[in-house]
C-alpha atoms as a PDB file:
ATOM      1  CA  UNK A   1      19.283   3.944  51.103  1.00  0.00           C
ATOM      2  CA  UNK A   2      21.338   1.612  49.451  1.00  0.00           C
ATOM      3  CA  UNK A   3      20.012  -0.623  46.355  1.00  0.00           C
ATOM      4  CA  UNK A   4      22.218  -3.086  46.301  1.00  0.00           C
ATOM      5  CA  UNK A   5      20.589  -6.356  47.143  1.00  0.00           C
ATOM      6  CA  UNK A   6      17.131  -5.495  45.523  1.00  0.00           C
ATOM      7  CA  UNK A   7      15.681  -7.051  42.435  1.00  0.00           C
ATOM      8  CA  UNK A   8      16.139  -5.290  39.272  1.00  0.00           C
ATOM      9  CA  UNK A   9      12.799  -4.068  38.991  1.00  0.00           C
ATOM     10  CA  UNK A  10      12.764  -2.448  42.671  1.00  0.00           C
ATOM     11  CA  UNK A  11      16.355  -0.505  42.089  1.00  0.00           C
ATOM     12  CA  UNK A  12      15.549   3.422  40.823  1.00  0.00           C
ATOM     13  CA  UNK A  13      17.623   4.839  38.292  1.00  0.00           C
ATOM     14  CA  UNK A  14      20.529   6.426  39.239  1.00  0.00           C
ATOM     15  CA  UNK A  15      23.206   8.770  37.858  1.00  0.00           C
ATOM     16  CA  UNK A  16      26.852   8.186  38.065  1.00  0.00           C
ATOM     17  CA  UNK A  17      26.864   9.645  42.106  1.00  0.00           C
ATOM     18  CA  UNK A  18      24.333   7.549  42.856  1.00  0.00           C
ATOM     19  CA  UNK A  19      21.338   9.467  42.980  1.00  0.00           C
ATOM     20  CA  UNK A  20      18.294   9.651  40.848  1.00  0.00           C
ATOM     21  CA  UNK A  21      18.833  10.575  37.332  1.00  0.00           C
ATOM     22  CA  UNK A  22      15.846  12.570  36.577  1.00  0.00           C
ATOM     23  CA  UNK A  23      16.919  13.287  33.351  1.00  0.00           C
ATOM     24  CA  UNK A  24      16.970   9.491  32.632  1.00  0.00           C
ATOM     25  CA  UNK A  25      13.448   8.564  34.426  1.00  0.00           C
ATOM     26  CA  UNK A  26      11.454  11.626  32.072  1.00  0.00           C
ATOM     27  CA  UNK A  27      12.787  10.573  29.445  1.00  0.00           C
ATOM     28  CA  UNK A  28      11.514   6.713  29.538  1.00  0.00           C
ATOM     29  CA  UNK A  29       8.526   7.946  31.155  1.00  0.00           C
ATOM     30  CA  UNK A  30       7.763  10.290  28.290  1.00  0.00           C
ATOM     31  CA  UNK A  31       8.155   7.164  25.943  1.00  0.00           C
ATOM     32  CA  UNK A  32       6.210   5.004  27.780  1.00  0.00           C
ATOM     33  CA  UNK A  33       3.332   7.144  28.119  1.00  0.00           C
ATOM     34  CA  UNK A  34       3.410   8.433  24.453  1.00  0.00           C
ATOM     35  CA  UNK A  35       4.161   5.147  22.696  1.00  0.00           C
ATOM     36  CA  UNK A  36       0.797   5.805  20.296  1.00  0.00           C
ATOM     37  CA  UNK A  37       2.169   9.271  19.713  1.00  0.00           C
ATOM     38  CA  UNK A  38       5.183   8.348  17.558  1.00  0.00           C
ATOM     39  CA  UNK A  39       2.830   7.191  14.799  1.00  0.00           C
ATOM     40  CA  UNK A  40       1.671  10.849  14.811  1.00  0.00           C
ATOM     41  CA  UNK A  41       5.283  12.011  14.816  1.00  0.00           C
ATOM     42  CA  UNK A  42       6.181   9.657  12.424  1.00  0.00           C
ATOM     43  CA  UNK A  43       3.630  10.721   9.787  1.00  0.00           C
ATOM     44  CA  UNK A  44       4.346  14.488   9.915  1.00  0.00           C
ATOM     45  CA  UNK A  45       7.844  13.848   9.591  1.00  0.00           C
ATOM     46  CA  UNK A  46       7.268  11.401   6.348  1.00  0.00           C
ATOM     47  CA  UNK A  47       4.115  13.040   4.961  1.00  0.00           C
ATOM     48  CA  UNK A  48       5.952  17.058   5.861  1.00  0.00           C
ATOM     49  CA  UNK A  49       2.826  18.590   6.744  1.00  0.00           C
ATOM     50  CA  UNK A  50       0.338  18.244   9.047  1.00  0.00           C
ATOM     51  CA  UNK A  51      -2.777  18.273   6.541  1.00  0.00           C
ATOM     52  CA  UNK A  52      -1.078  14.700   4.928  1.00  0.00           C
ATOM     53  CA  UNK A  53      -0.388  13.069   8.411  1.00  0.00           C
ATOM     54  CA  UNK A  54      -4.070  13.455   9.415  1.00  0.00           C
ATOM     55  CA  UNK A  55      -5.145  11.895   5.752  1.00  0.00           C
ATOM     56  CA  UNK A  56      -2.638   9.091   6.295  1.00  0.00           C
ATOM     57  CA  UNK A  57      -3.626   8.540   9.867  1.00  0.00           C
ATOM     58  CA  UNK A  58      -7.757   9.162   9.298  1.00  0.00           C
ATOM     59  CA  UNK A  59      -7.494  11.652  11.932  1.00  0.00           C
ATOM     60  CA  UNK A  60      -8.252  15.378  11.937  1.00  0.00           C
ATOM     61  CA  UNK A  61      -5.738  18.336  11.461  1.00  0.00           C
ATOM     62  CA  UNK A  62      -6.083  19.423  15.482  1.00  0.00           C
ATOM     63  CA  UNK A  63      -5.772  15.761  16.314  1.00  0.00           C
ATOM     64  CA  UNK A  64      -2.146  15.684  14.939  1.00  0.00           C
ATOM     65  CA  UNK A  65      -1.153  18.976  16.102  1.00  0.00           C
ATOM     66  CA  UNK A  66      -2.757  17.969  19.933  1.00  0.00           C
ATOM     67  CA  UNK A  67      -0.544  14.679  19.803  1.00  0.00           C
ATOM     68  CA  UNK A  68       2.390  16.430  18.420  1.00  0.00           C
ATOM     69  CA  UNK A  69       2.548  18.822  21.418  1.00  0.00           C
ATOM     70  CA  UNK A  70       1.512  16.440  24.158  1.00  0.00           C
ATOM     71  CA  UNK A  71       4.600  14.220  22.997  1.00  0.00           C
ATOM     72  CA  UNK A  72       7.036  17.221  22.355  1.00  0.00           C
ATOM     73  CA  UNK A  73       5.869  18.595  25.929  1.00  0.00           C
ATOM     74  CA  UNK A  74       6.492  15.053  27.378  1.00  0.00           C
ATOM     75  CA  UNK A  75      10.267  14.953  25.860  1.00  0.00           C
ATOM     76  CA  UNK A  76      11.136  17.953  26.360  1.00  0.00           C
ATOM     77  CA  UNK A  77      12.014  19.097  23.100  1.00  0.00           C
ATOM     78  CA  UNK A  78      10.952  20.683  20.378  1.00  0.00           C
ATOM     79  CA  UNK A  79      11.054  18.254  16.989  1.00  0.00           C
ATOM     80  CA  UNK A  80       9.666  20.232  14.452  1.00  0.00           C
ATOM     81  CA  UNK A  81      10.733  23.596  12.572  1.00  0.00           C
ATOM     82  CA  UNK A  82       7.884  24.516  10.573  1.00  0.00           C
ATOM     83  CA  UNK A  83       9.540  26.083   6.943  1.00  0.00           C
ATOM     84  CA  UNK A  84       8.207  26.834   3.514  1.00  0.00           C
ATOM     85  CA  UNK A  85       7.734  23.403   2.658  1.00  0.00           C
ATOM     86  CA  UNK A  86       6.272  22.590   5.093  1.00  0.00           C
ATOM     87  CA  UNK A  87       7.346  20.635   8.860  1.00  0.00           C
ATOM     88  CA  UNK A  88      11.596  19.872   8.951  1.00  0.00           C
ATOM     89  CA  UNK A  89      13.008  17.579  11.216  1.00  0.00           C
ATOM     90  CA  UNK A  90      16.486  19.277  12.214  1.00  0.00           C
ATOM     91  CA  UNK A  91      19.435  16.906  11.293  1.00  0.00           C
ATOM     92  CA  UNK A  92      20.466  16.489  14.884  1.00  0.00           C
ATOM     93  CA  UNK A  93      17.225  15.169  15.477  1.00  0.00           C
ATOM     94  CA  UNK A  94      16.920  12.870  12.731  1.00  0.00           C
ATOM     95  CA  UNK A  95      17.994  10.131  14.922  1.00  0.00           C
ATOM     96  CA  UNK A  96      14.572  10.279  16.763  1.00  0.00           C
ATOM     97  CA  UNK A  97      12.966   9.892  13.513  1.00  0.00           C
ATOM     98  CA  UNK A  98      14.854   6.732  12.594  1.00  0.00           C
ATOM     99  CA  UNK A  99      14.085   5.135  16.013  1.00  0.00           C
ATOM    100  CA  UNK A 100      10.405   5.980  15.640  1.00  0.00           C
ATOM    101  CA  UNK A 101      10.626   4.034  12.109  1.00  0.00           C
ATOM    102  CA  UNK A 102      12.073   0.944  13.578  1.00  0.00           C
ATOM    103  CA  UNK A 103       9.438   1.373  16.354  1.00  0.00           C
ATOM    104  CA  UNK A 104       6.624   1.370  13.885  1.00  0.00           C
ATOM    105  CA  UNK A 105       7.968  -1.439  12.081  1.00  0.00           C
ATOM    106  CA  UNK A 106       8.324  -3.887  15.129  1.00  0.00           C
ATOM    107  CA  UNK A 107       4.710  -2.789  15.734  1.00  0.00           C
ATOM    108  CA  UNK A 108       3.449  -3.773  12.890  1.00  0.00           C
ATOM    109  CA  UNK A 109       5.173  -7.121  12.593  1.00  0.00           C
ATOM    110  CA  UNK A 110       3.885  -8.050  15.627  1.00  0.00           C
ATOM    111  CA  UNK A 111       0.418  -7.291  14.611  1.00  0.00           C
ATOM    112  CA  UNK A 112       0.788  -8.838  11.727  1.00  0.00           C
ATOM    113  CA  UNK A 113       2.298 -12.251  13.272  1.00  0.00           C
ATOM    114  CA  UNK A 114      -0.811 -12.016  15.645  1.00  0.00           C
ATOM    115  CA  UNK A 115      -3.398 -11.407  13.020  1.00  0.00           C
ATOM    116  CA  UNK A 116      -1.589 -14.263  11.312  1.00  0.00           C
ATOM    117  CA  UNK A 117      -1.944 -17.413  13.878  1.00  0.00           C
ATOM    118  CA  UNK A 118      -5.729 -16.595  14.346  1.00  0.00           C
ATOM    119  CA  UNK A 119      -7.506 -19.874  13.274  1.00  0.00           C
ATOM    120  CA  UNK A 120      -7.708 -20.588   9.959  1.00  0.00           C
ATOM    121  CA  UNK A 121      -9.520 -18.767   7.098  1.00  0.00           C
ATOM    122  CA  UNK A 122     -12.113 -17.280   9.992  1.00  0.00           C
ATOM    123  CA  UNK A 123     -12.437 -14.219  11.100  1.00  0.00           C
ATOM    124  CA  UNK A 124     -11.456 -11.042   9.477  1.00  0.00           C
ATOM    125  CA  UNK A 125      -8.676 -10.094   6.936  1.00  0.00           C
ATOM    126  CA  UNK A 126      -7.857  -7.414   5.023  1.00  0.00           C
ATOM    127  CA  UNK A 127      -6.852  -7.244   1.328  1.00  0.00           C
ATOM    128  CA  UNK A 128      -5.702  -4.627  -0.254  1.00  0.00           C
ATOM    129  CA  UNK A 129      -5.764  -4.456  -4.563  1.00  0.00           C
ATOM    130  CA  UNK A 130      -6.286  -1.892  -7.251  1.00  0.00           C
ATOM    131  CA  UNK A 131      -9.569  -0.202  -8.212  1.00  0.00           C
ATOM    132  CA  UNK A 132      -9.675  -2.407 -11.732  1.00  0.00           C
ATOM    133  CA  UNK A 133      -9.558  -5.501 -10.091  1.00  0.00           C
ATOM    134  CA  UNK A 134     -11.517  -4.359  -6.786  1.00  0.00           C
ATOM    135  CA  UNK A 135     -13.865  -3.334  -9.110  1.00  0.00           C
ATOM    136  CA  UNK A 136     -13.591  -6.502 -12.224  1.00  0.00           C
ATOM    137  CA  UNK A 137     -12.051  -9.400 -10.804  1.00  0.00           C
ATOM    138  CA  UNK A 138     -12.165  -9.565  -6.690  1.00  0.00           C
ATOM    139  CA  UNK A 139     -15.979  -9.802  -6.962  1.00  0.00           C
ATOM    140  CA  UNK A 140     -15.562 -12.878  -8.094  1.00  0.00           C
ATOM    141  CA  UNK A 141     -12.507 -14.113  -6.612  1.00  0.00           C
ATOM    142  CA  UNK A 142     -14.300 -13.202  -3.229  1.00  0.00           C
ATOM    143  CA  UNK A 143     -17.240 -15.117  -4.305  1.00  0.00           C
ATOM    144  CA  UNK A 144     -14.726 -18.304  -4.397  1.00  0.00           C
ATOM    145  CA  UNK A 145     -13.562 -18.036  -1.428  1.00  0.00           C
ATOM    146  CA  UNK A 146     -16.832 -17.248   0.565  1.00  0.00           C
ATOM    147  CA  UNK A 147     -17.640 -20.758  -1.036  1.00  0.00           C
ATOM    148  CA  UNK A 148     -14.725 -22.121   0.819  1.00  0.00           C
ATOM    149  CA  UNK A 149     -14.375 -20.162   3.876  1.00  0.00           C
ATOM    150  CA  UNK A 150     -17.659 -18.993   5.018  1.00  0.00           C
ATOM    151  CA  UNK A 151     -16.371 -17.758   7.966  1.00  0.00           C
ATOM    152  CA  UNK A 152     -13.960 -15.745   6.655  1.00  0.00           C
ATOM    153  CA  UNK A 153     -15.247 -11.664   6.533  1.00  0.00           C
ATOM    154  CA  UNK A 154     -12.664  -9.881   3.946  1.00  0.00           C
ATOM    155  CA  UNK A 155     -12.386  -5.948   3.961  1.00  0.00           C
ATOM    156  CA  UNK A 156     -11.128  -5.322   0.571  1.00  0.00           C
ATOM    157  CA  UNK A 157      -8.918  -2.183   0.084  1.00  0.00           C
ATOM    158  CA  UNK A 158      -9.043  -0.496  -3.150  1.00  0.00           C
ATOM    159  CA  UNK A 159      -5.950   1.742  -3.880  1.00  0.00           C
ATOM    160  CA  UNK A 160      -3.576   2.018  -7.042  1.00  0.00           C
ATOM    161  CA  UNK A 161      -0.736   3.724  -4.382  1.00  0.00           C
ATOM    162  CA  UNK A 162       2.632   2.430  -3.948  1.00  0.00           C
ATOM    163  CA  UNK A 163       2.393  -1.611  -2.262  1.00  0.00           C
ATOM    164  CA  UNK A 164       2.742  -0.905   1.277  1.00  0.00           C
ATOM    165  CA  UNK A 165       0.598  -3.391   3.515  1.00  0.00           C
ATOM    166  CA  UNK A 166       2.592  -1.778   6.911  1.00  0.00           C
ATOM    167  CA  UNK A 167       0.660   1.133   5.541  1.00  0.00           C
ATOM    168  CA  UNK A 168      -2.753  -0.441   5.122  1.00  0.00           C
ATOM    169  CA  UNK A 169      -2.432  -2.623   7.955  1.00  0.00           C
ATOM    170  CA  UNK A 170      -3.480  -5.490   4.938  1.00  0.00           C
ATOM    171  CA  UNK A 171      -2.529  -8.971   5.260  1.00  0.00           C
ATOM    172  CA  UNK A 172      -2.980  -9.764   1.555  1.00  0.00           C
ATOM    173  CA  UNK A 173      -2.161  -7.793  -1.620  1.00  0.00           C
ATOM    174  CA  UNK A 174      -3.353  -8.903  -4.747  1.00  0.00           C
ATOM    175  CA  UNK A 175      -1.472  -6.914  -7.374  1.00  0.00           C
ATOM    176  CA  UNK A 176      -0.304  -6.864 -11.089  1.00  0.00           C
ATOM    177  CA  UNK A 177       3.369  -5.862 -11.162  1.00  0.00           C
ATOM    178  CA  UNK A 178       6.765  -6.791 -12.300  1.00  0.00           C
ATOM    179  CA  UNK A 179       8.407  -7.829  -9.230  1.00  0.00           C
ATOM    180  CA  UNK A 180       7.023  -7.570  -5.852  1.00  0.00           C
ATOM    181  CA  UNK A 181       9.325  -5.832  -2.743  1.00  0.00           C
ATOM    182  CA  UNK A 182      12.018  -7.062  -0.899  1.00  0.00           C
ATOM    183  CA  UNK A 183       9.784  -7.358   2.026  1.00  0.00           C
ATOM    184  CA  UNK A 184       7.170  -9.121   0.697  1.00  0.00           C
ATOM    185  CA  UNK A 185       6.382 -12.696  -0.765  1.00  0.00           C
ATOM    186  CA  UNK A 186       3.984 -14.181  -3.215  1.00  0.00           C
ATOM    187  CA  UNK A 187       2.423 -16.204  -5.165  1.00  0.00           C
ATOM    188  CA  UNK A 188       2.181 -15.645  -9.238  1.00  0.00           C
ATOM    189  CA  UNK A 189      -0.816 -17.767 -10.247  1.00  0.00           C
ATOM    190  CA  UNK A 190      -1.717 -15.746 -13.526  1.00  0.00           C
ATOM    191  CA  UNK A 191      -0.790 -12.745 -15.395  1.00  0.00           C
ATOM    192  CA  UNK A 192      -2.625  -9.829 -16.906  1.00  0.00           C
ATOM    193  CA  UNK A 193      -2.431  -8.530 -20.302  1.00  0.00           C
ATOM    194  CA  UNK A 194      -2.237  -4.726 -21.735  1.00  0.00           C
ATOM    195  CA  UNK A 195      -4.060  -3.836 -25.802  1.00  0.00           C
ATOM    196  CA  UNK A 196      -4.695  -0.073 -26.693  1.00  0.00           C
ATOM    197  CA  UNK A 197      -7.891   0.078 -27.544  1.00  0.00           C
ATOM    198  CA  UNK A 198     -10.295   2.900 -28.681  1.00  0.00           C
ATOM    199  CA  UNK A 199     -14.315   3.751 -29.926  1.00  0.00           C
ATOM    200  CA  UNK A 200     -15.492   1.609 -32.268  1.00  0.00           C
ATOM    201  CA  UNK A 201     -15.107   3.128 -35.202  1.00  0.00           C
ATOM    202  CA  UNK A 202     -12.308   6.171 -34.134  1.00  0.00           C
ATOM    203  CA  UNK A 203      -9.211   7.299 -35.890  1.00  0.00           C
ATOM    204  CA  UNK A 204      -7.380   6.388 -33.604  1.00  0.00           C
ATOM    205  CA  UNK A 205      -4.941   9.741 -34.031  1.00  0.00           C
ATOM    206  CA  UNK A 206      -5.377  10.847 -30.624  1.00  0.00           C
ATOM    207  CA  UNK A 207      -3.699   9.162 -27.495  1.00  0.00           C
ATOM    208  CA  UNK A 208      -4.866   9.143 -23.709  1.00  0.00           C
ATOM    209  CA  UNK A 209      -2.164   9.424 -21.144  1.00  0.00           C
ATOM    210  CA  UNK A 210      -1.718   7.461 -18.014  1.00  0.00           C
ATOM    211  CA  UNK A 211      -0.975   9.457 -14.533  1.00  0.00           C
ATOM    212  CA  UNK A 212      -0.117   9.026 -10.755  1.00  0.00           C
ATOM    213  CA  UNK A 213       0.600   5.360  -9.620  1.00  0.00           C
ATOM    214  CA  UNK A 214       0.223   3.735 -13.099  1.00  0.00           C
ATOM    215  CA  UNK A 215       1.993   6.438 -14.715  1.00  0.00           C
ATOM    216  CA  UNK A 216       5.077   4.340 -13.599  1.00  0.00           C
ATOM    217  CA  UNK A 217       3.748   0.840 -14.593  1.00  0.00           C
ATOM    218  CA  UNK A 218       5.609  -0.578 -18.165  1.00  0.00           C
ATOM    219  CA  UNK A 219       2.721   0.384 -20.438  1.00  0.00           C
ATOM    220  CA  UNK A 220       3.219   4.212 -19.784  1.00  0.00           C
ATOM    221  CA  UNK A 221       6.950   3.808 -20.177  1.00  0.00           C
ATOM    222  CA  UNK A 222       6.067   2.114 -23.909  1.00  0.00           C
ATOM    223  CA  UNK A 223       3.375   4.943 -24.217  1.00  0.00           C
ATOM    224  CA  UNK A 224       5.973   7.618 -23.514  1.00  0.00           C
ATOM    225  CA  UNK A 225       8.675   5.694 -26.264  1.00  0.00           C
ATOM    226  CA  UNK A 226       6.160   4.967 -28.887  1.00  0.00           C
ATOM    227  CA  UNK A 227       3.618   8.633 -29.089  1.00  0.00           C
ATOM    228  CA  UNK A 228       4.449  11.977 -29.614  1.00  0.00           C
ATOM    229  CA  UNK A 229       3.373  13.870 -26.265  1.00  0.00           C
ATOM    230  CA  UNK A 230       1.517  16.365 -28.707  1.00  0.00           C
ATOM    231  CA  UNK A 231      -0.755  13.575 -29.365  1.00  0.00           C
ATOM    232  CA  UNK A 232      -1.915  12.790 -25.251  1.00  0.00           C
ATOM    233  CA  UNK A 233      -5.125  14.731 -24.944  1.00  0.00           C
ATOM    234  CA  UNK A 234      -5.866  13.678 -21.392  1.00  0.00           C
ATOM    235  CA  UNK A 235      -4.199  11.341 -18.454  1.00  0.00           C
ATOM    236  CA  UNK A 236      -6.039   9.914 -15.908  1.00  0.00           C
ATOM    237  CA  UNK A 237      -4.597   7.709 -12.604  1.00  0.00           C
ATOM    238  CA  UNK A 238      -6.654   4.465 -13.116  1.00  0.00           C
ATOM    239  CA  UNK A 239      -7.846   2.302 -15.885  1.00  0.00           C
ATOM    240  CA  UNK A 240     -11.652   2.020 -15.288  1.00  0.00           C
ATOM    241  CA  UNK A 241     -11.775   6.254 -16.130  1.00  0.00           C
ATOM    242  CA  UNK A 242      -9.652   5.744 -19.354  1.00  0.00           C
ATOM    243  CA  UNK A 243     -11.608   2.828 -20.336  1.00  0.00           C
ATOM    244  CA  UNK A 244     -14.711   5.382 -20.096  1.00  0.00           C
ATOM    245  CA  UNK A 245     -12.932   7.871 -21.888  1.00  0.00           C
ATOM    246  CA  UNK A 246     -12.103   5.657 -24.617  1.00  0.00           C
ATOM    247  CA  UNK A 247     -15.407   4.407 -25.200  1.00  0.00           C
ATOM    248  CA  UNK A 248     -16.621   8.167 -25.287  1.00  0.00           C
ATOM    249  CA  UNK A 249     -14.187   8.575 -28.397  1.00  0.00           C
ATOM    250  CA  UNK A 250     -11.218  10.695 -26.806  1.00  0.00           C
ATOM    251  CA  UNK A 251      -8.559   8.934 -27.588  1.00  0.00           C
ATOM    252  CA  UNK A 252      -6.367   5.385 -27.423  1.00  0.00           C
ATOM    253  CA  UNK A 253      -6.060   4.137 -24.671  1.00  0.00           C
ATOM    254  CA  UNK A 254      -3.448   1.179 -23.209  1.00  0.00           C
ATOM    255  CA  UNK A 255      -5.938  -0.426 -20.485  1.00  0.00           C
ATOM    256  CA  UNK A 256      -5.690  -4.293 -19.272  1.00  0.00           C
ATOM    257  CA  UNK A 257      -6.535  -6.268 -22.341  1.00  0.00           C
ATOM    258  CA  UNK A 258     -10.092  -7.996 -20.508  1.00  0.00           C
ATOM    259  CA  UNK A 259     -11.361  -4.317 -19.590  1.00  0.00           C
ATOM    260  CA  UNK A 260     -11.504  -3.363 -23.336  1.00  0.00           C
ATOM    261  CA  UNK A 261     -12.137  -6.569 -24.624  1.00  0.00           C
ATOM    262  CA  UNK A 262     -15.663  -6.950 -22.696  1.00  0.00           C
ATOM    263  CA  UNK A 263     -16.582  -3.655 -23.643  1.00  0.00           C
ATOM    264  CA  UNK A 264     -18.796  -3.823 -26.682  1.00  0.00           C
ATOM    265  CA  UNK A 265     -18.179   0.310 -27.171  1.00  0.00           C
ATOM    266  CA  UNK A 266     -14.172  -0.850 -27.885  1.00  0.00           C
ATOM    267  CA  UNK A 267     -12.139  -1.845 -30.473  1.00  0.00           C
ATOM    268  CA  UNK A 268      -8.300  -2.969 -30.127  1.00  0.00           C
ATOM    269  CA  UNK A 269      -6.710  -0.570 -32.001  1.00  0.00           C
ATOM    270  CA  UNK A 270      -3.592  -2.364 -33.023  1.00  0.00           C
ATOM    271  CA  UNK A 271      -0.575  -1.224 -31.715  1.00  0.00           C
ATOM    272  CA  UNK A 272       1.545  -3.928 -29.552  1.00  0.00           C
ATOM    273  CA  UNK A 273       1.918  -2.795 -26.172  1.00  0.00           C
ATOM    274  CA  UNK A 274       5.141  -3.770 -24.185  1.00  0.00           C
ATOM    275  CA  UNK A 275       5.571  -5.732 -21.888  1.00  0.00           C
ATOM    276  CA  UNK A 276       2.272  -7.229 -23.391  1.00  0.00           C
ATOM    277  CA  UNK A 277       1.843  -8.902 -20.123  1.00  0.00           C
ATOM    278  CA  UNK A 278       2.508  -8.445 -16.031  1.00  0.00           C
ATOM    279  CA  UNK A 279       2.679 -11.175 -13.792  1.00  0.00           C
ATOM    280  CA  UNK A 280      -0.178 -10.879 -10.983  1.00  0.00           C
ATOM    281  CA  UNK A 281       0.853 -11.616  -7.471  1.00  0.00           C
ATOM    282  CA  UNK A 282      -0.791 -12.539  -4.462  1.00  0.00           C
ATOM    283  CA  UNK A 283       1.656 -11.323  -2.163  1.00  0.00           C
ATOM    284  CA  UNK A 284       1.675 -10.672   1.959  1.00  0.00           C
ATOM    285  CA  UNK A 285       4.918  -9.816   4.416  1.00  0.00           C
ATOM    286  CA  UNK A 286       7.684 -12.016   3.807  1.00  0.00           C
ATOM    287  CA  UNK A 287       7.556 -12.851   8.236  1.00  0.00           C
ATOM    288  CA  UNK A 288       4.063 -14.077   7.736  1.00  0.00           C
ATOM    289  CA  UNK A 289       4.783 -16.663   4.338  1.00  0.00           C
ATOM    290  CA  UNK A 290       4.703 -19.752   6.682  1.00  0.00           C
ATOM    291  CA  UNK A 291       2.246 -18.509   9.402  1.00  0.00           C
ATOM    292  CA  UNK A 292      -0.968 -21.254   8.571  1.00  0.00           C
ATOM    293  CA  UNK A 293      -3.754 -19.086   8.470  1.00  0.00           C
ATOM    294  CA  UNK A 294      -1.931 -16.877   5.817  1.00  0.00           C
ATOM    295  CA  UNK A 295      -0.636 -19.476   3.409  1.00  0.00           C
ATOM    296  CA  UNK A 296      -3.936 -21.214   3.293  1.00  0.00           C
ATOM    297  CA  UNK A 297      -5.609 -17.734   2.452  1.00  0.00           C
ATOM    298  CA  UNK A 298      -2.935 -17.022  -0.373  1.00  0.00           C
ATOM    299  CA  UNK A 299      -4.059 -20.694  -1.402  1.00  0.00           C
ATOM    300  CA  UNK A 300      -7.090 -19.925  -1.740  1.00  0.00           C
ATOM    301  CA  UNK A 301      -6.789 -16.656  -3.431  1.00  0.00           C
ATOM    302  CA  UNK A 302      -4.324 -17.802  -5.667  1.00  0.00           C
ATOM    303  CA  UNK A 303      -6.352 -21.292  -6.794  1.00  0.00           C
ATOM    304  CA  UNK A 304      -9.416 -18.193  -7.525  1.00  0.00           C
ATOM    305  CA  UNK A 305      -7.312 -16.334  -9.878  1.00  0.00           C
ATOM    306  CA  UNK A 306      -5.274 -19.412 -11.571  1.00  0.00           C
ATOM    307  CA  UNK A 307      -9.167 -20.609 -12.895  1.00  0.00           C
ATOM    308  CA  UNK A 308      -9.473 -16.518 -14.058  1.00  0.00           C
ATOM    309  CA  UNK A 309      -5.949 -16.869 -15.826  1.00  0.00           C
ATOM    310  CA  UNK A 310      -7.385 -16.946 -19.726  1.00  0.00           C
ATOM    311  CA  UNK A 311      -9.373 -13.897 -19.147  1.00  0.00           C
ATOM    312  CA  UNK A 312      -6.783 -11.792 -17.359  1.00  0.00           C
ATOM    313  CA  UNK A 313      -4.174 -12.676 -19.626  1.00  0.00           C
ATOM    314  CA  UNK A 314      -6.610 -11.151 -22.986  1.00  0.00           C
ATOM    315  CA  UNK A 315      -9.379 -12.794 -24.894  1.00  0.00           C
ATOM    316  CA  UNK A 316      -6.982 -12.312 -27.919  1.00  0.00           C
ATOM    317  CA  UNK A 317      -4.139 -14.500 -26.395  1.00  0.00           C
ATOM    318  CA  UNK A 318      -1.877 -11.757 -25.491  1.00  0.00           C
ATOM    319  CA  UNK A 319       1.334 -13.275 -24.507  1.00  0.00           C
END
């Protein structure tokens, strides 16, 4: 039967003869069926293993492999070779990979721009910041803004991991760092300020170490310039557990210059830390800047820690 004439969405697909391309028709039905199912691909191929897709995802290890097979089975292919690091993605299938990426990312900016016109400062949000300040400054930030938004519920995410709100699904990051990604933008109402500090009373010849995702910030780099490695005792990957081991008379530590100043068990121990200072942003995707709901919330967030600024930048006036 001919299909000229028909709308668009009654004409079947057809091959170059003119009959049904099968081929053509499993394929998009395989992708529309197992849309949720590139996430899963997606994180094995980024994470290389199937243990750190289900701890990026929240899932379980059989949960990944299930959704890995029902989508290979669907395609019609196999997309994985497992090796001895773990799950490859053969080069000539690298392609699929890339697509999935873009996939994910129009996904998520669409969520994002819909989470972003909800009425103002009502609702939920998520914000995303590291363990010191979840733990030493968003309690009170949070406070301010329950003050003026009531009807605003916040889940606060507490990682020190590389900024990625795609990641966390967070609207708002509130972060000390140099310079924020090309992807996001934010606001810079205050900065905060690095002192090494140890035990009252200490030395002082010993040094602790700083690991993981503030191993990389600008006072490890100075720590790694300015002590002989001989003289690191002990890392750790956040500030709160160095401040602790400092106070138990370890070692120096470089920690944010209001988390040792506060603590009555520490002493700044002298040295000048570079950079002495890091601006703090209050950052979200760079498509969602102008959205209402989103600038008002940065507003607000922003106004919090600009009244904070003295105490994050150091009791002492670091500059």
């Amino acid at each position: 039967m001919s299909q000229r004439g028909l709308p668009a969405r009654f004409q079947r697909e057809t091959g170059p003869s003119g009959y049904t391309d099968n081929a053509n028709v499993t394929e998009r039905k395989a992708m529309r069926d197992n849309w949720d199912d590139l996430r899963y691909v997606l994180a094995v191929a980024e994470e290389g293993s199937v243990s750190g897709a289900a701890r990026r995802l929240g899932v379980n290890h059989a949960t990944v492999l299930r959704r890995i097979a029902a989508f290979e089975a669907a395609a019609e292919l196999s997309l994985f070779e497992k090796g001895p690091q773990g799950y490859d993605v053969p080069p000539d299938l690298g392609r699929i990979i890339a697509a999935t990426r873009e996939v994910e990312e129009a996904v998520q900016s669409v969520r994002r721009m819909v989470q972003g016109v909800r009425a103002p400062l009502s609702g939920e949000v998520r914000v995303t910041s590291t363990d010191t300040f979840c733990l030493y400054v968003m309690p009170e930030v949070l406070g301010h803004l329950r003050r003026t938004a009531p009807d605003l519920r916040v889940e606060l995410l507490c990682s020190n991991a590389h900024l990625d709100l795609a990641r966390t699904h967070a609207e708002i990051a509130v972060r000390p760092t140099p310079r924020l990604p090309d992807d996001l933008s934010g606001d810079c109402p205050a900065r905060l300020g690095f002192a090494a500090f140890r035990a009252v009373g200490a030395e002082g010849r010993d040094w602790l170490g700083m690991s993981g995702p503030i191993g990389r910030a600008g006072p490890a780099r100075w720590l790694a310039a300015h002590v002989d490695p001989a003289r690191l005792i002990a890392v750790a990957d956040s500030f709160p557990v160095l401040r602790e081991m400092a106070a138990g008379g370890l070692g120096t530590a470089i920690l944010p210059a209001f988390l040792g100043d506060e603590d009555p068990r520490l002493e700044r121990a002298g040295e000048e830390v570079e950079p002495a200072s890091v601006p703090i942003w209050v950052a979200s995707h760079a498509d969602l800047a102008t959205v209402p709901r989103i600038a008002e919330l940065r507003r607000a967030l922003s106004d919090a820690l600009a009244a904070m600024a003295p105490r994050l930048q150091g009791a002492q006036g670091v500059t």
